[in-house]
C-alpha atoms as a PDB file:
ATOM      1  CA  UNK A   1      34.673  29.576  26.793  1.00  0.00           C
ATOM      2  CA  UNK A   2      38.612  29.305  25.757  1.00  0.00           C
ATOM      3  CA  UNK A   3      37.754  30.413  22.230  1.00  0.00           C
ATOM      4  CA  UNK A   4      35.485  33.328  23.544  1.00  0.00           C
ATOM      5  CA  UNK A   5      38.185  34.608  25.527  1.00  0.00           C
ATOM      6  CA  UNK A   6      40.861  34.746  22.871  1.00  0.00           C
ATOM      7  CA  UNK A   7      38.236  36.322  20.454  1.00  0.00           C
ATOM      8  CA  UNK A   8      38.005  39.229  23.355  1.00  0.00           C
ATOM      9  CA  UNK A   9      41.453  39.874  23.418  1.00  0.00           C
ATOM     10  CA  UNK A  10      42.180  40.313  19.911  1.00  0.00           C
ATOM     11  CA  UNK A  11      40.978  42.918  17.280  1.00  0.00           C
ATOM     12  CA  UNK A  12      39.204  42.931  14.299  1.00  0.00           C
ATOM     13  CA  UNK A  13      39.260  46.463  11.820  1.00  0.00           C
ATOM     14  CA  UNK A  14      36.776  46.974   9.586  1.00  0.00           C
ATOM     15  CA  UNK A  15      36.782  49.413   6.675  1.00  0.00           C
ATOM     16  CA  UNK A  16      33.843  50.231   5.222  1.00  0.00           C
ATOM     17  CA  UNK A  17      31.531  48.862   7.938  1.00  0.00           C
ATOM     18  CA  UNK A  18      29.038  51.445   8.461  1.00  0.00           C
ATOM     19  CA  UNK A  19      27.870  50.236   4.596  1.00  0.00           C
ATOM     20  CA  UNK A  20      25.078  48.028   3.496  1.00  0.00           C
ATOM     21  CA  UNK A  21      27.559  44.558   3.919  1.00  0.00           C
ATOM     22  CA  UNK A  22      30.058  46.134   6.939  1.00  0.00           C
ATOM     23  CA  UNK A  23      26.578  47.026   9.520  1.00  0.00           C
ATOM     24  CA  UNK A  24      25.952  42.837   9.074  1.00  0.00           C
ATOM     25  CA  UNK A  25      29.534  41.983   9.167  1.00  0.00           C
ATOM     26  CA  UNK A  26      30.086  43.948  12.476  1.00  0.00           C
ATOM     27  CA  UNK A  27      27.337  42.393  13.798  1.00  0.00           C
ATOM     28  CA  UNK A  28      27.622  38.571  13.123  1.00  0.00           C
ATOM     29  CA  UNK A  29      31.433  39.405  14.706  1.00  0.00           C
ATOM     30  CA  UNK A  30      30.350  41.312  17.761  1.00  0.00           C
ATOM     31  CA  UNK A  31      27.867  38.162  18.637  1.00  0.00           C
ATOM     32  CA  UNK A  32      31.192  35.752  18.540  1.00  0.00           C
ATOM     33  CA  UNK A  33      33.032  38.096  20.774  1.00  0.00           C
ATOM     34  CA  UNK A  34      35.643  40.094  18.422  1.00  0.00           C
ATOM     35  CA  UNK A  35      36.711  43.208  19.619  1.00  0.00           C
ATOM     36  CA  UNK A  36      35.586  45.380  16.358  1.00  0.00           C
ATOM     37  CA  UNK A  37      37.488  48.574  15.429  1.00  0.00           C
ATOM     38  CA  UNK A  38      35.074  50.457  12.679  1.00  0.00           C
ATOM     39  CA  UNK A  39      37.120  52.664  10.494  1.00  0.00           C
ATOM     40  CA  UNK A  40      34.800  55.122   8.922  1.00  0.00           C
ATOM     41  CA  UNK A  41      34.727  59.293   7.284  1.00  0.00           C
ATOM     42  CA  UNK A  42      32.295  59.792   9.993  1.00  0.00           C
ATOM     43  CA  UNK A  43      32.247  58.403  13.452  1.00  0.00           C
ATOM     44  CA  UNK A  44      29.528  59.790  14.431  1.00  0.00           C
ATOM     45  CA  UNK A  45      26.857  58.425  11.184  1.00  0.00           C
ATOM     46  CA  UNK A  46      28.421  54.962  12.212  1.00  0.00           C
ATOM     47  CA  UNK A  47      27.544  55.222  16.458  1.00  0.00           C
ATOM     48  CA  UNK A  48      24.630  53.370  15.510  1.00  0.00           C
ATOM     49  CA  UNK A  49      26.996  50.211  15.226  1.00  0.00           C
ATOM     50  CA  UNK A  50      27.896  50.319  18.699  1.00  0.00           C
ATOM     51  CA  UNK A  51      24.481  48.930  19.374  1.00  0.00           C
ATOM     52  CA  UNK A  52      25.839  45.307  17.752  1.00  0.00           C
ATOM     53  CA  UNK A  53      27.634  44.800  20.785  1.00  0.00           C
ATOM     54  CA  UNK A  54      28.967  45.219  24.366  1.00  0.00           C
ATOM     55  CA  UNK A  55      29.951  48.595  25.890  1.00  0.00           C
ATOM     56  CA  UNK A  56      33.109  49.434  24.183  1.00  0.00           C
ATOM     57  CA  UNK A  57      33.281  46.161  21.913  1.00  0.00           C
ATOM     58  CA  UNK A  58      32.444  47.908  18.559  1.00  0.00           C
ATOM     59  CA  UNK A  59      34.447  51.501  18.565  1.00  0.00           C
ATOM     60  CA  UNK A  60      34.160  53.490  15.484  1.00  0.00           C
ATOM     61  CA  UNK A  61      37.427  55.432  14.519  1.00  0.00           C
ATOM     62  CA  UNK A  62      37.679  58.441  11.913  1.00  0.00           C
ATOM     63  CA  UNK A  63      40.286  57.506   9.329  1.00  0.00           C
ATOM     64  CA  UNK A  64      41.843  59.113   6.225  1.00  0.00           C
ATOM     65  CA  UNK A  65      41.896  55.780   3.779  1.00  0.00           C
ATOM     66  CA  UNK A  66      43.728  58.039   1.296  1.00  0.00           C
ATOM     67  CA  UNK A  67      46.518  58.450   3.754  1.00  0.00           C
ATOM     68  CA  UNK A  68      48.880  55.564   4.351  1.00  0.00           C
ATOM     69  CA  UNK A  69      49.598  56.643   8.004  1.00  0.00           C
ATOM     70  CA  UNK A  70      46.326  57.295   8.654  1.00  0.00           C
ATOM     71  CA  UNK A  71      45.103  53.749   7.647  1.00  0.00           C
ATOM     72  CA  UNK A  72      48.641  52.415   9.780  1.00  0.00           C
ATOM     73  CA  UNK A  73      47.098  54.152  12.806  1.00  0.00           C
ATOM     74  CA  UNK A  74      43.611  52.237  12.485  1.00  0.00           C
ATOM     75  CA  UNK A  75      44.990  48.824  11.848  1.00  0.00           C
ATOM     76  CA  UNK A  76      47.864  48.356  14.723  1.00  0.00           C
ATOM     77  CA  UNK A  77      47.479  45.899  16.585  1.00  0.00           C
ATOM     78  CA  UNK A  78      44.861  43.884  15.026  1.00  0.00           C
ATOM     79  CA  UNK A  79      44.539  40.110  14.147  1.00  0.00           C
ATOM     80  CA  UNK A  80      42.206  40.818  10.985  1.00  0.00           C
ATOM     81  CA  UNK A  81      41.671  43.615   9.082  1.00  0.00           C
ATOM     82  CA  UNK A  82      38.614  43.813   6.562  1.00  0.00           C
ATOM     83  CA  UNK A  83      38.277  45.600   3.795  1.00  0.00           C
ATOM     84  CA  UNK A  84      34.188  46.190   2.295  1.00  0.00           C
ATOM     85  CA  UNK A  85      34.848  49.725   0.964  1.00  0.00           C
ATOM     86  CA  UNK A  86      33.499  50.180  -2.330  1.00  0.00           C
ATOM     87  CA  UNK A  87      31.072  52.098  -4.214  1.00  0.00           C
ATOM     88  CA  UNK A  88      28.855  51.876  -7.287  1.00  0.00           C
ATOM     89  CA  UNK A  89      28.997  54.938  -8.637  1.00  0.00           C
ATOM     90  CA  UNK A  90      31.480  58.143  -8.615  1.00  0.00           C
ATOM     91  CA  UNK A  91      30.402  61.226  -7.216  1.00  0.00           C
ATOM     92  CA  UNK A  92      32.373  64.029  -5.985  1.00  0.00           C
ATOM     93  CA  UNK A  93      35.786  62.987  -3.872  1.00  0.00           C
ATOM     94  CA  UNK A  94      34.268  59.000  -4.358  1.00  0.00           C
ATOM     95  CA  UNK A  95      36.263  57.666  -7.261  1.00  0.00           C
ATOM     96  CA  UNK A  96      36.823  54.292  -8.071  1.00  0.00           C
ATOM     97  CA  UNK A  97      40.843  54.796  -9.065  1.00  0.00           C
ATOM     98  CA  UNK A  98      41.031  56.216  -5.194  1.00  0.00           C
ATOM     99  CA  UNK A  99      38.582  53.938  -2.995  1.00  0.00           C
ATOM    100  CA  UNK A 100      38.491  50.309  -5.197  1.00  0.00           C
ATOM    101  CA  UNK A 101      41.499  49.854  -7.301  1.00  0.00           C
ATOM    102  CA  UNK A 102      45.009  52.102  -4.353  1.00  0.00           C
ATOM    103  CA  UNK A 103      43.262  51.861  -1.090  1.00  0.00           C
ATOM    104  CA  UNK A 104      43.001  48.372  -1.476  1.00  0.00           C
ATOM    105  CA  UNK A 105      46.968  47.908  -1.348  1.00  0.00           C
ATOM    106  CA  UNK A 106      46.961  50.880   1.100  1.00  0.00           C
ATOM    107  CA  UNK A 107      45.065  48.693   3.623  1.00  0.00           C
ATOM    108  CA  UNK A 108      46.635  45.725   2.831  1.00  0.00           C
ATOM    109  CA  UNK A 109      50.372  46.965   3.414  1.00  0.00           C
ATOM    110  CA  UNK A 110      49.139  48.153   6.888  1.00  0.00           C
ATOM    111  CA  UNK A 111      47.909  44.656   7.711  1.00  0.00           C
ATOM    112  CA  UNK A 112      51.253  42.816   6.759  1.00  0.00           C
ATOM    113  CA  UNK A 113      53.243  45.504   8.415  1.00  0.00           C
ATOM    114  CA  UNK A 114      51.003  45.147  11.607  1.00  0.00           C
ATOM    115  CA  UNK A 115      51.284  41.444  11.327  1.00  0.00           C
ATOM    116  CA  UNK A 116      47.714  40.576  10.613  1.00  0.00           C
ATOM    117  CA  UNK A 117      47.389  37.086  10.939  1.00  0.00           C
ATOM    118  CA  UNK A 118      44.235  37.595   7.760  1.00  0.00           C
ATOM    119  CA  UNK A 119      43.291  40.589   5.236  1.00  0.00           C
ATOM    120  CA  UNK A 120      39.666  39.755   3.563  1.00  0.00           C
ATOM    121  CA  UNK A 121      39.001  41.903   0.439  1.00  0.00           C
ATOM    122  CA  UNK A 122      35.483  42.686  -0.801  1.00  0.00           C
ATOM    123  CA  UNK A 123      35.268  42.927  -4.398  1.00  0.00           C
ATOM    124  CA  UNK A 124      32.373  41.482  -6.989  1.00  0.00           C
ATOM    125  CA  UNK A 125      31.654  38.712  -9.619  1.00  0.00           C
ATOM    126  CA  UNK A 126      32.669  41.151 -12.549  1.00  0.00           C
ATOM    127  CA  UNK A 127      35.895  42.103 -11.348  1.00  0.00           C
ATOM    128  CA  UNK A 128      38.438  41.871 -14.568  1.00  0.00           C
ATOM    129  CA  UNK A 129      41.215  44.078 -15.544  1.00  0.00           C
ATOM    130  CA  UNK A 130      39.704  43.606 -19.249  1.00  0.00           C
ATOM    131  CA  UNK A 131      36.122  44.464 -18.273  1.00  0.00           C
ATOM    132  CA  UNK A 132      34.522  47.247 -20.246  1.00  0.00           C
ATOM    133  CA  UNK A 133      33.082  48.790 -17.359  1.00  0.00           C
ATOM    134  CA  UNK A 134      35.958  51.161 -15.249  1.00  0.00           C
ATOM    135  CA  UNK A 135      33.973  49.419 -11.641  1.00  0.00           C
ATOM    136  CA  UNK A 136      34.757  46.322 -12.939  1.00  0.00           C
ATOM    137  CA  UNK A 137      38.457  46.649 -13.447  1.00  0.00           C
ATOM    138  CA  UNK A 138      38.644  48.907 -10.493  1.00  0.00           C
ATOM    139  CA  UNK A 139      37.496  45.912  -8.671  1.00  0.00           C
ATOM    140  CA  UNK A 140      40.567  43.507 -10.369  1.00  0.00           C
ATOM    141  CA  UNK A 141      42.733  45.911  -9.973  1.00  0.00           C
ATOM    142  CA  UNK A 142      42.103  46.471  -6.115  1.00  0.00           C
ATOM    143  CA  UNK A 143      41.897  42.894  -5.505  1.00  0.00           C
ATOM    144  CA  UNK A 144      45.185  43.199  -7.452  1.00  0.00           C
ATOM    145  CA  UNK A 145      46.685  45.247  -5.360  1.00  0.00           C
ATOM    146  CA  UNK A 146      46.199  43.592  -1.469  1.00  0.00           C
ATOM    147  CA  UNK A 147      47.275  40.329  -3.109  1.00  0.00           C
ATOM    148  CA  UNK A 148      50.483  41.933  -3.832  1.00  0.00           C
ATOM    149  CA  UNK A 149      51.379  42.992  -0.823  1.00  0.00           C
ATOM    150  CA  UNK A 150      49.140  40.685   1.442  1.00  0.00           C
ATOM    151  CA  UNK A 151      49.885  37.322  -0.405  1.00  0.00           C
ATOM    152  CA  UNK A 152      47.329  35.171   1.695  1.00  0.00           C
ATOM    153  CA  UNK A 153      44.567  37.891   1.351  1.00  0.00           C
ATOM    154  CA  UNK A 154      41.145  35.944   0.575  1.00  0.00           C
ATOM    155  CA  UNK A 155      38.866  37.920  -1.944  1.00  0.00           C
ATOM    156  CA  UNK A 156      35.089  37.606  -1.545  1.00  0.00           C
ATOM    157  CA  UNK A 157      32.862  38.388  -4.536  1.00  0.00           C
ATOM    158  CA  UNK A 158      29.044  38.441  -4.427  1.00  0.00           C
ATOM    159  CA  UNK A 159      26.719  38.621  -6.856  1.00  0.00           C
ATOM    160  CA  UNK A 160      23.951  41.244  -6.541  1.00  0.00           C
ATOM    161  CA  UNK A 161      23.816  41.771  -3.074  1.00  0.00           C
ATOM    162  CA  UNK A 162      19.926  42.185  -1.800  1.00  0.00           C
ATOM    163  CA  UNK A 163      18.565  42.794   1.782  1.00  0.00           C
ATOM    164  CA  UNK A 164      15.901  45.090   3.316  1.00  0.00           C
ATOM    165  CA  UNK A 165      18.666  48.298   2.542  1.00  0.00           C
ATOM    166  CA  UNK A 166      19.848  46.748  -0.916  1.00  0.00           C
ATOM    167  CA  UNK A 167      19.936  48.945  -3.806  1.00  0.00           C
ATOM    168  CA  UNK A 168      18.429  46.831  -6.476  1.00  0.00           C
ATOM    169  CA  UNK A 169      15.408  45.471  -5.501  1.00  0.00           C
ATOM    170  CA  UNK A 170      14.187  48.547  -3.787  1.00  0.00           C
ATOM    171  CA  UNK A 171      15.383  51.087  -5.807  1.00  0.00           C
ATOM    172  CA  UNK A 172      13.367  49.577  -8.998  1.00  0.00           C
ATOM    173  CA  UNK A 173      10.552  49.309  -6.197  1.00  0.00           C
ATOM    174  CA  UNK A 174      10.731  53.006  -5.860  1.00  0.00           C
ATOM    175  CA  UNK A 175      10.404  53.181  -9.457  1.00  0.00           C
ATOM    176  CA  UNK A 176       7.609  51.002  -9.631  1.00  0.00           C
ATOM    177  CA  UNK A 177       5.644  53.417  -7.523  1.00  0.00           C
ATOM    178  CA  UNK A 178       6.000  56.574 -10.029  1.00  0.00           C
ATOM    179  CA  UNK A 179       6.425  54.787 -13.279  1.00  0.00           C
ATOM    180  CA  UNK A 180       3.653  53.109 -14.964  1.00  0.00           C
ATOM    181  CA  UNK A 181       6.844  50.695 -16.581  1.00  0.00           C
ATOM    182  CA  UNK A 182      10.049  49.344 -15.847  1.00  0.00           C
ATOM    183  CA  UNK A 183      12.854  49.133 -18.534  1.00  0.00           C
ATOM    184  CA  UNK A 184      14.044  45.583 -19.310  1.00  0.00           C
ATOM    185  CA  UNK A 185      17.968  46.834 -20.174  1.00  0.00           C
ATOM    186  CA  UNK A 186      18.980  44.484 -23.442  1.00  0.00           C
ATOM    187  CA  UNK A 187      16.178  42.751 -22.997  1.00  0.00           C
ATOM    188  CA  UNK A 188      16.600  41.274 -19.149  1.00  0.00           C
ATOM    189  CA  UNK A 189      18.173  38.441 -20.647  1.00  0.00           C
ATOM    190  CA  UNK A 190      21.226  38.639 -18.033  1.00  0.00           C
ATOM    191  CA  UNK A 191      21.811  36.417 -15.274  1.00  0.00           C
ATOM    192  CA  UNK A 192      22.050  37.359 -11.813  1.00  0.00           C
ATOM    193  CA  UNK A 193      22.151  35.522  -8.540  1.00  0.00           C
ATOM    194  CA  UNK A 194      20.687  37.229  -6.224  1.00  0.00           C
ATOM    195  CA  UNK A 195      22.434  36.969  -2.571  1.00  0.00           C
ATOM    196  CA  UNK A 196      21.496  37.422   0.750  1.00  0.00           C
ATOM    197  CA  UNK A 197      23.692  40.236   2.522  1.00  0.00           C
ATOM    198  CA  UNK A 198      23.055  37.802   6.071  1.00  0.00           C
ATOM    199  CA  UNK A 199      24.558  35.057   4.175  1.00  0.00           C
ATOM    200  CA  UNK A 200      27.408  37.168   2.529  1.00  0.00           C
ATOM    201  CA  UNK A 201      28.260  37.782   6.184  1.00  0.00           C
ATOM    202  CA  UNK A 202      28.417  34.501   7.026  1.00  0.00           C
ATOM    203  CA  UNK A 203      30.677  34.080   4.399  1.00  0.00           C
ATOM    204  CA  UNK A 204      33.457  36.571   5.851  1.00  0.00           C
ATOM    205  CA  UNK A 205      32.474  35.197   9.303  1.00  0.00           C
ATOM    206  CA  UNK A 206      33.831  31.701   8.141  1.00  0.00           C
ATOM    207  CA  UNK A 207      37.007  33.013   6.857  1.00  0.00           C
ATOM    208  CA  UNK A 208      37.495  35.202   9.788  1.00  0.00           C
ATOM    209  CA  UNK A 209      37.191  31.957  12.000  1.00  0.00           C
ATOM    210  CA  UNK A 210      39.638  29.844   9.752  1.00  0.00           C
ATOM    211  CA  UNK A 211      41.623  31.747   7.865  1.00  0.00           C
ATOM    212  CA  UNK A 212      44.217  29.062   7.480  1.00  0.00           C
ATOM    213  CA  UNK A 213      41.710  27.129   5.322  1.00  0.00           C
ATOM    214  CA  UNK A 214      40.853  29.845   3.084  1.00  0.00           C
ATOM    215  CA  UNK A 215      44.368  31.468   2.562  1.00  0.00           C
ATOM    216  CA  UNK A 216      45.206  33.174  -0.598  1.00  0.00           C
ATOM    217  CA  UNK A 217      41.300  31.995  -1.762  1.00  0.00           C
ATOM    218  CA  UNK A 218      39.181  33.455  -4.152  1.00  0.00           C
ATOM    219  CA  UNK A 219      35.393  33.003  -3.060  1.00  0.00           C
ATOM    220  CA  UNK A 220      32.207  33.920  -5.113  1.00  0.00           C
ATOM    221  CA  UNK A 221      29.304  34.152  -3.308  1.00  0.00           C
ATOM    222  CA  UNK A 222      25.960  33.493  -5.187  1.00  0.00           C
ATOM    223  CA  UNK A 223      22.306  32.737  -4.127  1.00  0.00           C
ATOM    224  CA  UNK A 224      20.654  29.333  -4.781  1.00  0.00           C
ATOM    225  CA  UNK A 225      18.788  30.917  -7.954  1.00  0.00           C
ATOM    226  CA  UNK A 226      19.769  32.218 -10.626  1.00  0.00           C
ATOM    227  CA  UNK A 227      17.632  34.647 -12.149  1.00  0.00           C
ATOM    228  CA  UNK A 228      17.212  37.224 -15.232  1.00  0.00           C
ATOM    229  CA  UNK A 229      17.056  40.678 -14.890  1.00  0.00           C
ATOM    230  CA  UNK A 230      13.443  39.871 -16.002  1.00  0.00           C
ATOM    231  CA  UNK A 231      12.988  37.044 -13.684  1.00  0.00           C
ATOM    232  CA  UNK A 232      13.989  39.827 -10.711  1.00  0.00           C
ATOM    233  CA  UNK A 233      11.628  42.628 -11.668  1.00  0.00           C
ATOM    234  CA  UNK A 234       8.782  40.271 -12.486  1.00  0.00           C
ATOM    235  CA  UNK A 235       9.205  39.135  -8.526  1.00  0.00           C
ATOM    236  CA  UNK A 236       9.384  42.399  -7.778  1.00  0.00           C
ATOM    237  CA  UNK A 237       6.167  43.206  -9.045  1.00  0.00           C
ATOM    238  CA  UNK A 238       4.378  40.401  -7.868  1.00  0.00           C
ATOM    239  CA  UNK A 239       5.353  40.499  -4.217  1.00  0.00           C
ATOM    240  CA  UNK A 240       4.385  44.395  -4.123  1.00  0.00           C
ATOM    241  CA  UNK A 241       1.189  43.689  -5.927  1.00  0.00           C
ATOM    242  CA  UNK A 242       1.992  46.386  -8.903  1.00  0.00           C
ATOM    243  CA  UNK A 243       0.631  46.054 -12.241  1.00  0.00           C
ATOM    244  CA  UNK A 244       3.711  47.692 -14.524  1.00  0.00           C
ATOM    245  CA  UNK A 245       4.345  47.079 -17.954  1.00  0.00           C
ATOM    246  CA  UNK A 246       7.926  45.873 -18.388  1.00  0.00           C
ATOM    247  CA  UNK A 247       9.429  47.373 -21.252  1.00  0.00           C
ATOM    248  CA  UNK A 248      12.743  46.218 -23.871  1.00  0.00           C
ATOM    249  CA  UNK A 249      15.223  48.369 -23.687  1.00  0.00           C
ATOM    250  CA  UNK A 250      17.881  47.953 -26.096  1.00  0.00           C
ATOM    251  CA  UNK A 251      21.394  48.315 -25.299  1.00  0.00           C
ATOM    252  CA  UNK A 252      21.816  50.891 -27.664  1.00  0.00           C
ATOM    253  CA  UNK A 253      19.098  53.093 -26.676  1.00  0.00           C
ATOM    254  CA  UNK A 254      20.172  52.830 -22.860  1.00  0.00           C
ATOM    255  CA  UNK A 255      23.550  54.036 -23.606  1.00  0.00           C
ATOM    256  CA  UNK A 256      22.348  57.311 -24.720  1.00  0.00           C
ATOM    257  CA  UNK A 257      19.811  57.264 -21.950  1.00  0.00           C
ATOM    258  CA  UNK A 258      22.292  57.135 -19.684  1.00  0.00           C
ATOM    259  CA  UNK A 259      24.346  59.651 -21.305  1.00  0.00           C
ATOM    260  CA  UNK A 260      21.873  62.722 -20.306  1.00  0.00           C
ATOM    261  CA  UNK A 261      21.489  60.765 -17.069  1.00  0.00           C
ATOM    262  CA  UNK A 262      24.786  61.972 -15.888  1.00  0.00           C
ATOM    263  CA  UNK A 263      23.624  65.410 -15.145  1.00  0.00           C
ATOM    264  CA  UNK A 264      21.333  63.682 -12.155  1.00  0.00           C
ATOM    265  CA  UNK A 265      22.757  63.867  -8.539  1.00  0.00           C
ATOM    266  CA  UNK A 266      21.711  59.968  -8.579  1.00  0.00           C
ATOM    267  CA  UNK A 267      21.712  58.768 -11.944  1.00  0.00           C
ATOM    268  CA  UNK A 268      19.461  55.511 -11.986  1.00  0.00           C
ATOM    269  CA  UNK A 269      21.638  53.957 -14.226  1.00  0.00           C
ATOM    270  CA  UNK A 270      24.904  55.424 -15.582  1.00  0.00           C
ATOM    271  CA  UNK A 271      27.392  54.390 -19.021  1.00  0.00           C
ATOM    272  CA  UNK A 272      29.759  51.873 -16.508  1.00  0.00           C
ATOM    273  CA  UNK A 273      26.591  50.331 -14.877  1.00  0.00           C
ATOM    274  CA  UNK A 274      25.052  49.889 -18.178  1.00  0.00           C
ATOM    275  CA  UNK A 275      28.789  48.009 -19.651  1.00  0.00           C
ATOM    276  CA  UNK A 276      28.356  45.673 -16.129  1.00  0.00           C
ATOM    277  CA  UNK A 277      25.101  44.755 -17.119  1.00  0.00           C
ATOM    278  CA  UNK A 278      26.024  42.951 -20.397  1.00  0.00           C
ATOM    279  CA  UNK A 279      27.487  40.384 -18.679  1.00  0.00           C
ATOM    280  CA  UNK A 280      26.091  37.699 -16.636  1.00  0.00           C
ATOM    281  CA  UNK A 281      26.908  38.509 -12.739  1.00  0.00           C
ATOM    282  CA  UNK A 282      26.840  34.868 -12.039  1.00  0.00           C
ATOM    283  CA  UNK A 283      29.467  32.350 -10.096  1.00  0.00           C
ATOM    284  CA  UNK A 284      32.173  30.571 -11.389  1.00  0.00           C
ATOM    285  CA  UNK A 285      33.609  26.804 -10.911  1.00  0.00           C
ATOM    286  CA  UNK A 286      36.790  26.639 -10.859  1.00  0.00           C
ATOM    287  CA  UNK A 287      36.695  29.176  -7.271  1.00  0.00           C
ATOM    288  CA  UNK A 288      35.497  28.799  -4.036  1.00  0.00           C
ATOM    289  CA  UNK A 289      31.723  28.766  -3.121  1.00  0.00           C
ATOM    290  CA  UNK A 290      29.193  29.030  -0.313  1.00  0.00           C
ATOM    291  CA  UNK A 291      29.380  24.823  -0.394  1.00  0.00           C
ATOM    292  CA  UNK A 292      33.261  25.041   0.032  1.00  0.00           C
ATOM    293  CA  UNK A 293      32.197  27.379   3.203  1.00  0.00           C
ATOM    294  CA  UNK A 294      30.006  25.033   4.610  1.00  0.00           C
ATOM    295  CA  UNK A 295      26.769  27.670   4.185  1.00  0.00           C
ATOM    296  CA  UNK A 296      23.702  27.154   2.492  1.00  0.00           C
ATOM    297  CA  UNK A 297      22.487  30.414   1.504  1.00  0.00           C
ATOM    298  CA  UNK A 298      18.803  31.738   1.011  1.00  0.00           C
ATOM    299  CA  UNK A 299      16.565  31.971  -1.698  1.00  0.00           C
ATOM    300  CA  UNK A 300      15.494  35.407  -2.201  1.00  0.00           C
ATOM    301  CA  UNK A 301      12.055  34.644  -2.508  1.00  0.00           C
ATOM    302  CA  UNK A 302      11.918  33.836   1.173  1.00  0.00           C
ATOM    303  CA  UNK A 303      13.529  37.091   1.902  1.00  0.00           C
ATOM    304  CA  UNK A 304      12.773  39.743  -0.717  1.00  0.00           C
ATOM    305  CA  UNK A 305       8.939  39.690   0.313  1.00  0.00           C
ATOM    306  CA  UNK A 306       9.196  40.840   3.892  1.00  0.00           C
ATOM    307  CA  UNK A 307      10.565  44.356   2.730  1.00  0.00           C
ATOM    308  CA  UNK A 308       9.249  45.043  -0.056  1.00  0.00           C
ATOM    309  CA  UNK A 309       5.965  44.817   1.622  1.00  0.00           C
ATOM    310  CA  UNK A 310       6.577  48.473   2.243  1.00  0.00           C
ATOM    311  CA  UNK A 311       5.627  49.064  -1.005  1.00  0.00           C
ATOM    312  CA  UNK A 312       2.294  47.615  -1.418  1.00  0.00           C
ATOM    313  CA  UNK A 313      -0.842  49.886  -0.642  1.00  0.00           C
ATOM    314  CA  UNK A 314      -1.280  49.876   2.733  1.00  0.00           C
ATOM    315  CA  UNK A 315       2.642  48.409   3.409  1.00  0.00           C
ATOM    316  CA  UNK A 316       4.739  49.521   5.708  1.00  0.00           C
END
């Protein structure tokens, strides 16, 4: 009851948690207690959120992430700020120079000069400063940059990232439903492991509760499988029931696929994707794990099923 109370009387910010990760963040958070400050573009996409919790507990707050005073504004007072902004793609005003490699160190020099007692960083198994791919060093270069000015900040990378509103395994389910084949990219020889979103939650739950333990940390988050790219459309179609042929597509072939694919308002696959994809999205040893925080996560096949039921005949 001791603990409960001090969670109520101390506040948690959240950047980025109207997203696919943030909506399950806020919500494992809310259920301990934490009074949850959302900053988002829009307040009004992310009311939904307010549901997670008790009248007034989860409060979502327009904020300028660009703007350094604007981001100071959000995060006074606060015990822990989190940051889960990122995107895959750039469109428009949503660059990855802007939202994953300066706002990173724009949040994070808010937090120490608040006097957050923790500053979690979302990034991704991929993140490298030498990485072909600009999302990939975007990634380094943001984690980077709240490490330099929030020395104890613990970065959390995940592997593919699935859950009923993942962008992987349904968007090559949507495919599947127009297409009468799916393209194996180099093969679908790379690695994945596929993780939960619940148990990526978890995950920043655990440092949230003990951020002591997990100081200055690097954690990559991967599911108890590792699996090909061919491995994850094959379950795909099996779970859905569709009868696609899966096709090779070589590397070289994809590139300038992707090339004329930039014209699309939502590319399936674009030039940077197509560089991440070379490499094996896979964990590490010599970092921090789901054992190290005491979670065992999922296997996707007990997961992956229940949604993409939608897309068998008949589904919903």
């Amino acid at each position: 009851m001791r603990e409960l109370k001090r969670r109520e009387e101390q506040v948690v910010t959240i950047f980025g948690g109207s997203g696919f990760i943030g909506r399950y963040v806020v919500a494992v958070l809310a259920r301990d207690g934490w009074r949850i400050r959302v900053a988002v573009r829009d307040p009004q996409k992310a009311a939904f959120l307010k549901a997670c919790g008790d009248v007034g507990q989860v409060v979502p707050l327009a904020v300028d992430v660009s703007d350094p005073a604007s981001v100071a504004r959000i995060i006074q007072g606060s015990s822990v700020v989190i940051n889960l902004i990122g995107i895959l793609l750039e469109q428009g005003k949503q660059r990855f120079d802007l939202l994953q490699s300066k706002v990173p160190g724009i949040i994070a020099v808010a937090a120490r000069e608040a006097g957050a007692k923790a500053l979690i960083q979302m990034s991704a198994i991929g993140a490298d400063l030498n990485s072909t791919s600009r999302y990939g060093q975007s990634k380094a270069e943001g984690e980077a940059a709240a490490r330099m000015a929030f020395p104890s900040a613990v970065i959390v990378r995940p592997s593919i990232v699935f859950g009923p509103e993942d962008d992987f395994f349904n968007r090559f389910a949507k495919m599947a439903q127009v297409s009468p084949f799916l393209p194996l990219v180099g093969g679908g020889h790379n690695r994945f492991q596929p993780v939960y979103v619940g148990d990526v939650a978890k995950a920043v739950r655990q440092i949230v509760l003990q951020p002591e333990k997990y100081s200055g940390e690097i954690c990559e988050l991967g599911g108890p499988r590792v699996m090909t790219f061919r491995e994850c459309l094959e379950l795909l179609l099996r779970v859905t029931g569709l009868n696609r042929l899966l096709v090779n597509l070589p590397f070289w072939l994809a590139r300038v696929m992707s090339i004329f694919m930039t014209v699309l308002p939502n590319p399936p696959l674009t030039l940077d994707q197509l560089r991440m994809l070379e490499k094996d999205n896979i964990t590490s040893d010599h970092v921090k794990n789901f054992g190290d925080l005491g979670i065992r996560p999922v296997d996707p096949i007990l997961i992956v099923p229940g949604y993409l039921s939608q897309y068998r005949r008949g589904g919903r």
